[in-house]
N, C-alpha and C. Protein backbone atom coordinates (compact mmCIF):
# COMPACT_ATOMS: atom_id res chain seq x y z
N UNK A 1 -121.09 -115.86 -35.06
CA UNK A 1 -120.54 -117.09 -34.54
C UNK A 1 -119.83 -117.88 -35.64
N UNK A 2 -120.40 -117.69 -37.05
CA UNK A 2 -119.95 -118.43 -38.02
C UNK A 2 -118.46 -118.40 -38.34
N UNK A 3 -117.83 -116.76 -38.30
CA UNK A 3 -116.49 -116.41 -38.77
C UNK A 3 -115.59 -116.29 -37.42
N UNK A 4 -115.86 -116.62 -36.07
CA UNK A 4 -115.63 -117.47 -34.62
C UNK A 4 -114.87 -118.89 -35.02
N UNK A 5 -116.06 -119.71 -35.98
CA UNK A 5 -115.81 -121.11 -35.81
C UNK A 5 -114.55 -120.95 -36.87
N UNK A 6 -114.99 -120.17 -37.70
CA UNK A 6 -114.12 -120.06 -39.08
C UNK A 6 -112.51 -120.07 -38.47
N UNK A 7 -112.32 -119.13 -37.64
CA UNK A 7 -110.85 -119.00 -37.24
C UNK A 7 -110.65 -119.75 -36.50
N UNK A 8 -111.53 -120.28 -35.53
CA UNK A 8 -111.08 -121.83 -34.79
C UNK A 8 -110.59 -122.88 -35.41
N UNK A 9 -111.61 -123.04 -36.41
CA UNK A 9 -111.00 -124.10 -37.89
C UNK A 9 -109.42 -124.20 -38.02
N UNK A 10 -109.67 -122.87 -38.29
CA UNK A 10 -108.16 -122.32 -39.22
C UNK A 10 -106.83 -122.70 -38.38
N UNK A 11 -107.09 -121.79 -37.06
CA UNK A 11 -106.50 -122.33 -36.28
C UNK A 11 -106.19 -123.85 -35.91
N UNK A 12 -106.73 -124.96 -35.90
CA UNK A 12 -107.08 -126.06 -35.29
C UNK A 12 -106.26 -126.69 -36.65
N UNK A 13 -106.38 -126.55 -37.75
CA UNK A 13 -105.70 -127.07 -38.63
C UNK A 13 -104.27 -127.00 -38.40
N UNK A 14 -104.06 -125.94 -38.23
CA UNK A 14 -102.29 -125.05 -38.46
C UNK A 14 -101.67 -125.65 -37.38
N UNK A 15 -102.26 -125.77 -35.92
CA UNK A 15 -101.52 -126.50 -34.77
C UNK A 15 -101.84 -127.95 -34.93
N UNK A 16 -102.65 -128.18 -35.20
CA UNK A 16 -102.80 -129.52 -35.33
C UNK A 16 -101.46 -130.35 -36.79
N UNK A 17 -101.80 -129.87 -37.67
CA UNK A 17 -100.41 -129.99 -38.21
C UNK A 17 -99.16 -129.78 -37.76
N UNK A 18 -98.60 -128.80 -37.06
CA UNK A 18 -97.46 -128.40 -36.88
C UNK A 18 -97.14 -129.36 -35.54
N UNK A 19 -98.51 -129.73 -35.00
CA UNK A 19 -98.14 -131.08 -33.45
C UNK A 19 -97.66 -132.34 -34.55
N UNK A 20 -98.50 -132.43 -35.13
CA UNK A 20 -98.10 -134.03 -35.82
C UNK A 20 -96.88 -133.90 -36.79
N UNK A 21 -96.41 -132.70 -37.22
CA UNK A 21 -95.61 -132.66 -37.78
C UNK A 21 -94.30 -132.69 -36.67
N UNK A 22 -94.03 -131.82 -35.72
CA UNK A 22 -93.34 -132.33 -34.23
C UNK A 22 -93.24 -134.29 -33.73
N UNK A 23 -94.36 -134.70 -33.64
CA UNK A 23 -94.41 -136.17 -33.48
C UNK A 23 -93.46 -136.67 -34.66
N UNK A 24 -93.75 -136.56 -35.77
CA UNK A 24 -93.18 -137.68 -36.81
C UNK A 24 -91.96 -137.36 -37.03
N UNK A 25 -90.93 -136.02 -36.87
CA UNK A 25 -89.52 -136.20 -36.07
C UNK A 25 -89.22 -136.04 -35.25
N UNK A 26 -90.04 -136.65 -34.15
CA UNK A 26 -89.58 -137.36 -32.98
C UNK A 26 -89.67 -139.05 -33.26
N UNK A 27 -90.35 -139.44 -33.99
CA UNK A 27 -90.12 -140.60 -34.71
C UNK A 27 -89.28 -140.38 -35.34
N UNK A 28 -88.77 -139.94 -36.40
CA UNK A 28 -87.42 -140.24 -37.06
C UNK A 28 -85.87 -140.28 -36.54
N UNK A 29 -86.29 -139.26 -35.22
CA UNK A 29 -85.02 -139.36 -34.18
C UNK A 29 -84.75 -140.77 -33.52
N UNK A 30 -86.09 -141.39 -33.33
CA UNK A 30 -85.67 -142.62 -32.67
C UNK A 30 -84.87 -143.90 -33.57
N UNK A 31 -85.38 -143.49 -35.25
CA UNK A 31 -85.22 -144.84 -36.02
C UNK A 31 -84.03 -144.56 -36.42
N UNK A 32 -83.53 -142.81 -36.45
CA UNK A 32 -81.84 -142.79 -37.30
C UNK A 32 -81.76 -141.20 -36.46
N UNK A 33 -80.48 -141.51 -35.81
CA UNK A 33 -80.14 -140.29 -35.32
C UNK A 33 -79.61 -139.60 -36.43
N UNK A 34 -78.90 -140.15 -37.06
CA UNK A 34 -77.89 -139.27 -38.20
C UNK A 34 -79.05 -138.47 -38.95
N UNK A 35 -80.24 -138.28 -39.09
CA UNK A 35 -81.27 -137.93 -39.80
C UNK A 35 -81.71 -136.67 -38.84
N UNK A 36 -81.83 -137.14 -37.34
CA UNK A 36 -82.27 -136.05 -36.77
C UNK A 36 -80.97 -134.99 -36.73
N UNK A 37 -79.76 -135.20 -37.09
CA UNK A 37 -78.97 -134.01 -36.67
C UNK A 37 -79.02 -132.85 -37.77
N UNK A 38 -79.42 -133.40 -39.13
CA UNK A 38 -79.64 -132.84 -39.88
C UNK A 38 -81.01 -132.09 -40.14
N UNK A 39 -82.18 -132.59 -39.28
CA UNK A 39 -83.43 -131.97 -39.28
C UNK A 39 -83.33 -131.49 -37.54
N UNK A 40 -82.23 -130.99 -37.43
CA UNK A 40 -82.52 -130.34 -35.90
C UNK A 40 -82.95 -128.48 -36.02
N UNK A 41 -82.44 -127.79 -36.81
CA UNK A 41 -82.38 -126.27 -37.31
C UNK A 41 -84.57 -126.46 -37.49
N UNK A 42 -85.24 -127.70 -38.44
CA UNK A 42 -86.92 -127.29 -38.55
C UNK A 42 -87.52 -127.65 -37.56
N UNK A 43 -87.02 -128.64 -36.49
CA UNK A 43 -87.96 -129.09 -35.32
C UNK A 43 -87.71 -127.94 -34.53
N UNK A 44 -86.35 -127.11 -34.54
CA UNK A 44 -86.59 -125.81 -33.31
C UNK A 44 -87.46 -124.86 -33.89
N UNK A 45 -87.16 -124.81 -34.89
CA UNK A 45 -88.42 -123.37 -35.71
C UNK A 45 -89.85 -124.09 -35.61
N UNK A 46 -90.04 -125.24 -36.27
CA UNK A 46 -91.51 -125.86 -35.73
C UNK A 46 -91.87 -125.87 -34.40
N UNK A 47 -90.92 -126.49 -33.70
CA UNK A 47 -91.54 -126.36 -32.14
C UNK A 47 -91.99 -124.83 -31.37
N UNK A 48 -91.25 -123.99 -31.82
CA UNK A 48 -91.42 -122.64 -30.95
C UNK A 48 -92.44 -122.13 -31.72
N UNK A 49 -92.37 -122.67 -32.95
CA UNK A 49 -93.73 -121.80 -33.27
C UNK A 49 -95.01 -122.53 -33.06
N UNK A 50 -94.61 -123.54 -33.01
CA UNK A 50 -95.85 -124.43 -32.17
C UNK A 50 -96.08 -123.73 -31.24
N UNK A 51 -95.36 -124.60 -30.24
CA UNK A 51 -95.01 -123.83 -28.65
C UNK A 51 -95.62 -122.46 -28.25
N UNK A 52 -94.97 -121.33 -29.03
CA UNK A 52 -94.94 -119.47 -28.09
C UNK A 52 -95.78 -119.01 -29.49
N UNK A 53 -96.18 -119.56 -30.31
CA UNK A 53 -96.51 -118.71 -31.41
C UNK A 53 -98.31 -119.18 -31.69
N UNK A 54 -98.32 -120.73 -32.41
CA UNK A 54 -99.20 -120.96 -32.48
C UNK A 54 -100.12 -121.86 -31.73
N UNK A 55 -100.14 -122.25 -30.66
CA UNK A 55 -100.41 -122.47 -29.60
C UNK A 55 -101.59 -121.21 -28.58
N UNK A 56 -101.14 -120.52 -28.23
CA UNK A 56 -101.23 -119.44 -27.72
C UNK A 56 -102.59 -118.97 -28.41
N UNK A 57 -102.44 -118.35 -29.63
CA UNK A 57 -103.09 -118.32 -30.87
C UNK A 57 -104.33 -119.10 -30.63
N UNK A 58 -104.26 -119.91 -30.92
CA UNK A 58 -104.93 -121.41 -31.21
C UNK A 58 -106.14 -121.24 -29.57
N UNK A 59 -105.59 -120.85 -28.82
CA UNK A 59 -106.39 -120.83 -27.40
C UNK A 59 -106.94 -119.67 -27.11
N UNK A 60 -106.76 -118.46 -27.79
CA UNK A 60 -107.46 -117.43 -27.53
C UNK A 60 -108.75 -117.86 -28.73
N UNK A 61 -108.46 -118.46 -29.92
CA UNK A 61 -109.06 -118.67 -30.66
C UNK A 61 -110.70 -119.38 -30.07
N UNK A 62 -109.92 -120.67 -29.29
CA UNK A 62 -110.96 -121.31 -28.64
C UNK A 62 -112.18 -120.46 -27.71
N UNK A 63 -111.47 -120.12 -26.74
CA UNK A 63 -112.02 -119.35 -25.98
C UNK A 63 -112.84 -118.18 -26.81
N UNK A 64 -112.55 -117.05 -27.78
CA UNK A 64 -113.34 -116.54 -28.41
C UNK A 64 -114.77 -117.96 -28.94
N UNK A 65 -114.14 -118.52 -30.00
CA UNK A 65 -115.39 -119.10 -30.51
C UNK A 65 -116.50 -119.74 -28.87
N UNK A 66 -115.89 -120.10 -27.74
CA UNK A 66 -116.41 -120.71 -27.03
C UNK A 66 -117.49 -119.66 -25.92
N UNK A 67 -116.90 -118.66 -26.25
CA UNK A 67 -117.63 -117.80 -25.28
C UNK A 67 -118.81 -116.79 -26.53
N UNK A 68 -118.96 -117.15 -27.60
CA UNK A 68 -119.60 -116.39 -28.37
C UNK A 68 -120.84 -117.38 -29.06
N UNK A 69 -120.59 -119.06 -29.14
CA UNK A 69 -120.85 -120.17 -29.19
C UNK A 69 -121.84 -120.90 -27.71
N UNK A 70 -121.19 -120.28 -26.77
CA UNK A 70 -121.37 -120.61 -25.19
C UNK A 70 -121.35 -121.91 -25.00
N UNK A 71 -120.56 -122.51 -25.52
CA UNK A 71 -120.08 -123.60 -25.19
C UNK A 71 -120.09 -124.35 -23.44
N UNK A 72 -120.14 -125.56 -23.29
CA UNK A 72 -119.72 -126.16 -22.13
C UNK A 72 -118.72 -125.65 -21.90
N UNK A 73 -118.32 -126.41 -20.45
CA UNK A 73 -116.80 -125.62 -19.88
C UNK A 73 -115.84 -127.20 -20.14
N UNK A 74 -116.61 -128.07 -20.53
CA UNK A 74 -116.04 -129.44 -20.62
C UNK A 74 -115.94 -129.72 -21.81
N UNK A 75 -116.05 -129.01 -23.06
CA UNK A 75 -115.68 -129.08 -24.32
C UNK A 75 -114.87 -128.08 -24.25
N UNK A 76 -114.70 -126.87 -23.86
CA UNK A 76 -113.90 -126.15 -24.20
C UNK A 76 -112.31 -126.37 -23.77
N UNK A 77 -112.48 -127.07 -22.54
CA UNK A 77 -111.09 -127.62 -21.96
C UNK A 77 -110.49 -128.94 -23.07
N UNK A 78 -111.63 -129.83 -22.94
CA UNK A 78 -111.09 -130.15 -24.74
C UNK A 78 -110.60 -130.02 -25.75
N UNK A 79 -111.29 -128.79 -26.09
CA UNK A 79 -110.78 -128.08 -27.35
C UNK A 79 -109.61 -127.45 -27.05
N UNK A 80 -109.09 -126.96 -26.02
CA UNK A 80 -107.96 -126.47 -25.26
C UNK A 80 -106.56 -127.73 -25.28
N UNK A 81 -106.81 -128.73 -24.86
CA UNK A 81 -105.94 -129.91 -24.68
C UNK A 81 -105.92 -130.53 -25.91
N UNK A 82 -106.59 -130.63 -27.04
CA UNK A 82 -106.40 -130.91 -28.40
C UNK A 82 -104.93 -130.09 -28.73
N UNK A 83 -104.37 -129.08 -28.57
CA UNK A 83 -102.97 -128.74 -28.65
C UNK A 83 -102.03 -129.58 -28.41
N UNK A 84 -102.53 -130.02 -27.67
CA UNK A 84 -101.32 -131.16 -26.86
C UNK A 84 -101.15 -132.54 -27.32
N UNK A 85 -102.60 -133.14 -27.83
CA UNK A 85 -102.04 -134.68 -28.46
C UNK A 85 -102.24 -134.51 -29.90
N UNK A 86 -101.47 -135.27 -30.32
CA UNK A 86 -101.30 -134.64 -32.30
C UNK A 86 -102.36 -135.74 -32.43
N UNK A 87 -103.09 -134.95 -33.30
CA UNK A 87 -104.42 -135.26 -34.09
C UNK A 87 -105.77 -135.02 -33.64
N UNK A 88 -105.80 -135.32 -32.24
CA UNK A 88 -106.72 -134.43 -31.31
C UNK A 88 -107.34 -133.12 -31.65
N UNK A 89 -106.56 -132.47 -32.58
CA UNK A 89 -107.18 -130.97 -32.75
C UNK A 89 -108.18 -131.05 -34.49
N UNK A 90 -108.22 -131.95 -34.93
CA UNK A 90 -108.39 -132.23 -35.84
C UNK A 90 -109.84 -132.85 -35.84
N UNK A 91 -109.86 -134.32 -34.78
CA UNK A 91 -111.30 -134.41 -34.23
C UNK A 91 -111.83 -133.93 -33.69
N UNK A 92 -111.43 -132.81 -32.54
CA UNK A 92 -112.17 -132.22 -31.93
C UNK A 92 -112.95 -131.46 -32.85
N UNK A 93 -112.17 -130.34 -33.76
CA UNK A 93 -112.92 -129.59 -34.51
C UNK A 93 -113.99 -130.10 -35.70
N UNK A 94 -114.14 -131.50 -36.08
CA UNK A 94 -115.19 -132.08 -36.22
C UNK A 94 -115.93 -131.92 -36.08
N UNK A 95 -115.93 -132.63 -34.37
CA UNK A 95 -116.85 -133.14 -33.21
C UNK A 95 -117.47 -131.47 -33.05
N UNK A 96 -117.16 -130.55 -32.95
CA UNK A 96 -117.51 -129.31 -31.97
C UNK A 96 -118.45 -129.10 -33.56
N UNK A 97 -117.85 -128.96 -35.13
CA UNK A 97 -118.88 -128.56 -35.94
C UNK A 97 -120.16 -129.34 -36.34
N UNK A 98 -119.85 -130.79 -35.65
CA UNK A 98 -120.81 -131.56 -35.78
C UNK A 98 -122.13 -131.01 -34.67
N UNK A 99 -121.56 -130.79 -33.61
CA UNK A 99 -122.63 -130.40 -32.85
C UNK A 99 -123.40 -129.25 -33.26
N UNK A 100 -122.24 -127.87 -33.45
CA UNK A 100 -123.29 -126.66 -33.36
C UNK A 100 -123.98 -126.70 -34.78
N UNK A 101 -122.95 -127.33 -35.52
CA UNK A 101 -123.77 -127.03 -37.24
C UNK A 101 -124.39 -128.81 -37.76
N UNK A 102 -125.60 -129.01 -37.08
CA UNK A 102 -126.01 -130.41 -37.60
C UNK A 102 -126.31 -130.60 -38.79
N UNK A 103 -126.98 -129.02 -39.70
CA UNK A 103 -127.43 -129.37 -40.91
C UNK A 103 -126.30 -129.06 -42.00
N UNK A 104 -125.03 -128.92 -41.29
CA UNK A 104 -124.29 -128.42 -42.37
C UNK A 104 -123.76 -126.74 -41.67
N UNK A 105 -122.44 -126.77 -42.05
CA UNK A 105 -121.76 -125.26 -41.87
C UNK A 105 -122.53 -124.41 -42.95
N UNK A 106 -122.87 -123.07 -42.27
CA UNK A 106 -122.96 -122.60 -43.24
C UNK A 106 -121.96 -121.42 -43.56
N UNK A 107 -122.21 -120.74 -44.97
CA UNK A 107 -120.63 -120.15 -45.70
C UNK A 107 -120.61 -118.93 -45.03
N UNK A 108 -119.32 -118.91 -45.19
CA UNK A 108 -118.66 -117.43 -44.31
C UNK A 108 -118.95 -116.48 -45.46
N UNK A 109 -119.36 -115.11 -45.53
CA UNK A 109 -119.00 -114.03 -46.67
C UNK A 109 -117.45 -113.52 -46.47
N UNK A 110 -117.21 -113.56 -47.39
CA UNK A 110 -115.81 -112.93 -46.73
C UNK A 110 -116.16 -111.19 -46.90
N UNK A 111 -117.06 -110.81 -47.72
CA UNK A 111 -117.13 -109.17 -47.41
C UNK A 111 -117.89 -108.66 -46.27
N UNK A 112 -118.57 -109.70 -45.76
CA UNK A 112 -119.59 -109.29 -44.45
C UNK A 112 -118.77 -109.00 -42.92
């Protein structure tokens, strides 16, 4: 279950960045267009790989850790919709290690 949460993590970081990184030029589009025409070529490569790449990813991820974890069906839809609001994926994965690991995560081996 440990190297489950591990790639959920991993995951949860990478979309969770790449959402908030999406949000903050969509903020810069609103304050100076002349800025967004020039950052239009990284928001399409960020978004699709958000979008069709890491997204996708990110939810098989869940679902593994959640069905190996046995998670609620009401956290996992959570942890599912954390894709969608930037920063959301960030507390959730907190919140979810706060629960299963109260005394502390413990370490992944990486040769095991």
């Amino acid at each position: 279950m440990e190297k489950a949460f591990a790639r959920y993590r991993i995951m949860s970081f990478v979309t969770g960045t790449t959402l908030i990184t999406l949000c903050l030029f969509l903020i810069l589009h609103t304050v100076d267009l002349t800025l967004w025409k020039q950052l239009i070529v990284p928001v399409t490569v960020i978004g699709v790989g958000h979008g069709v790449v890491l997204y996708p990813i990110y939810m098989v991820m869940c679902v593994q850790f959640a069905l190996k974890a046995r998670l609620h069906p009401g956290l996992v839809i959570l942890m599912l919709l954390a894709g969608f609001v930037p920063g959301l994926a960030f507390y959730m994965e907190n919140r979810v290690e706060r629960r299963l690991f109260p005394q502390g995560r413990p370490r992944v081996s990486v040769t095991s």
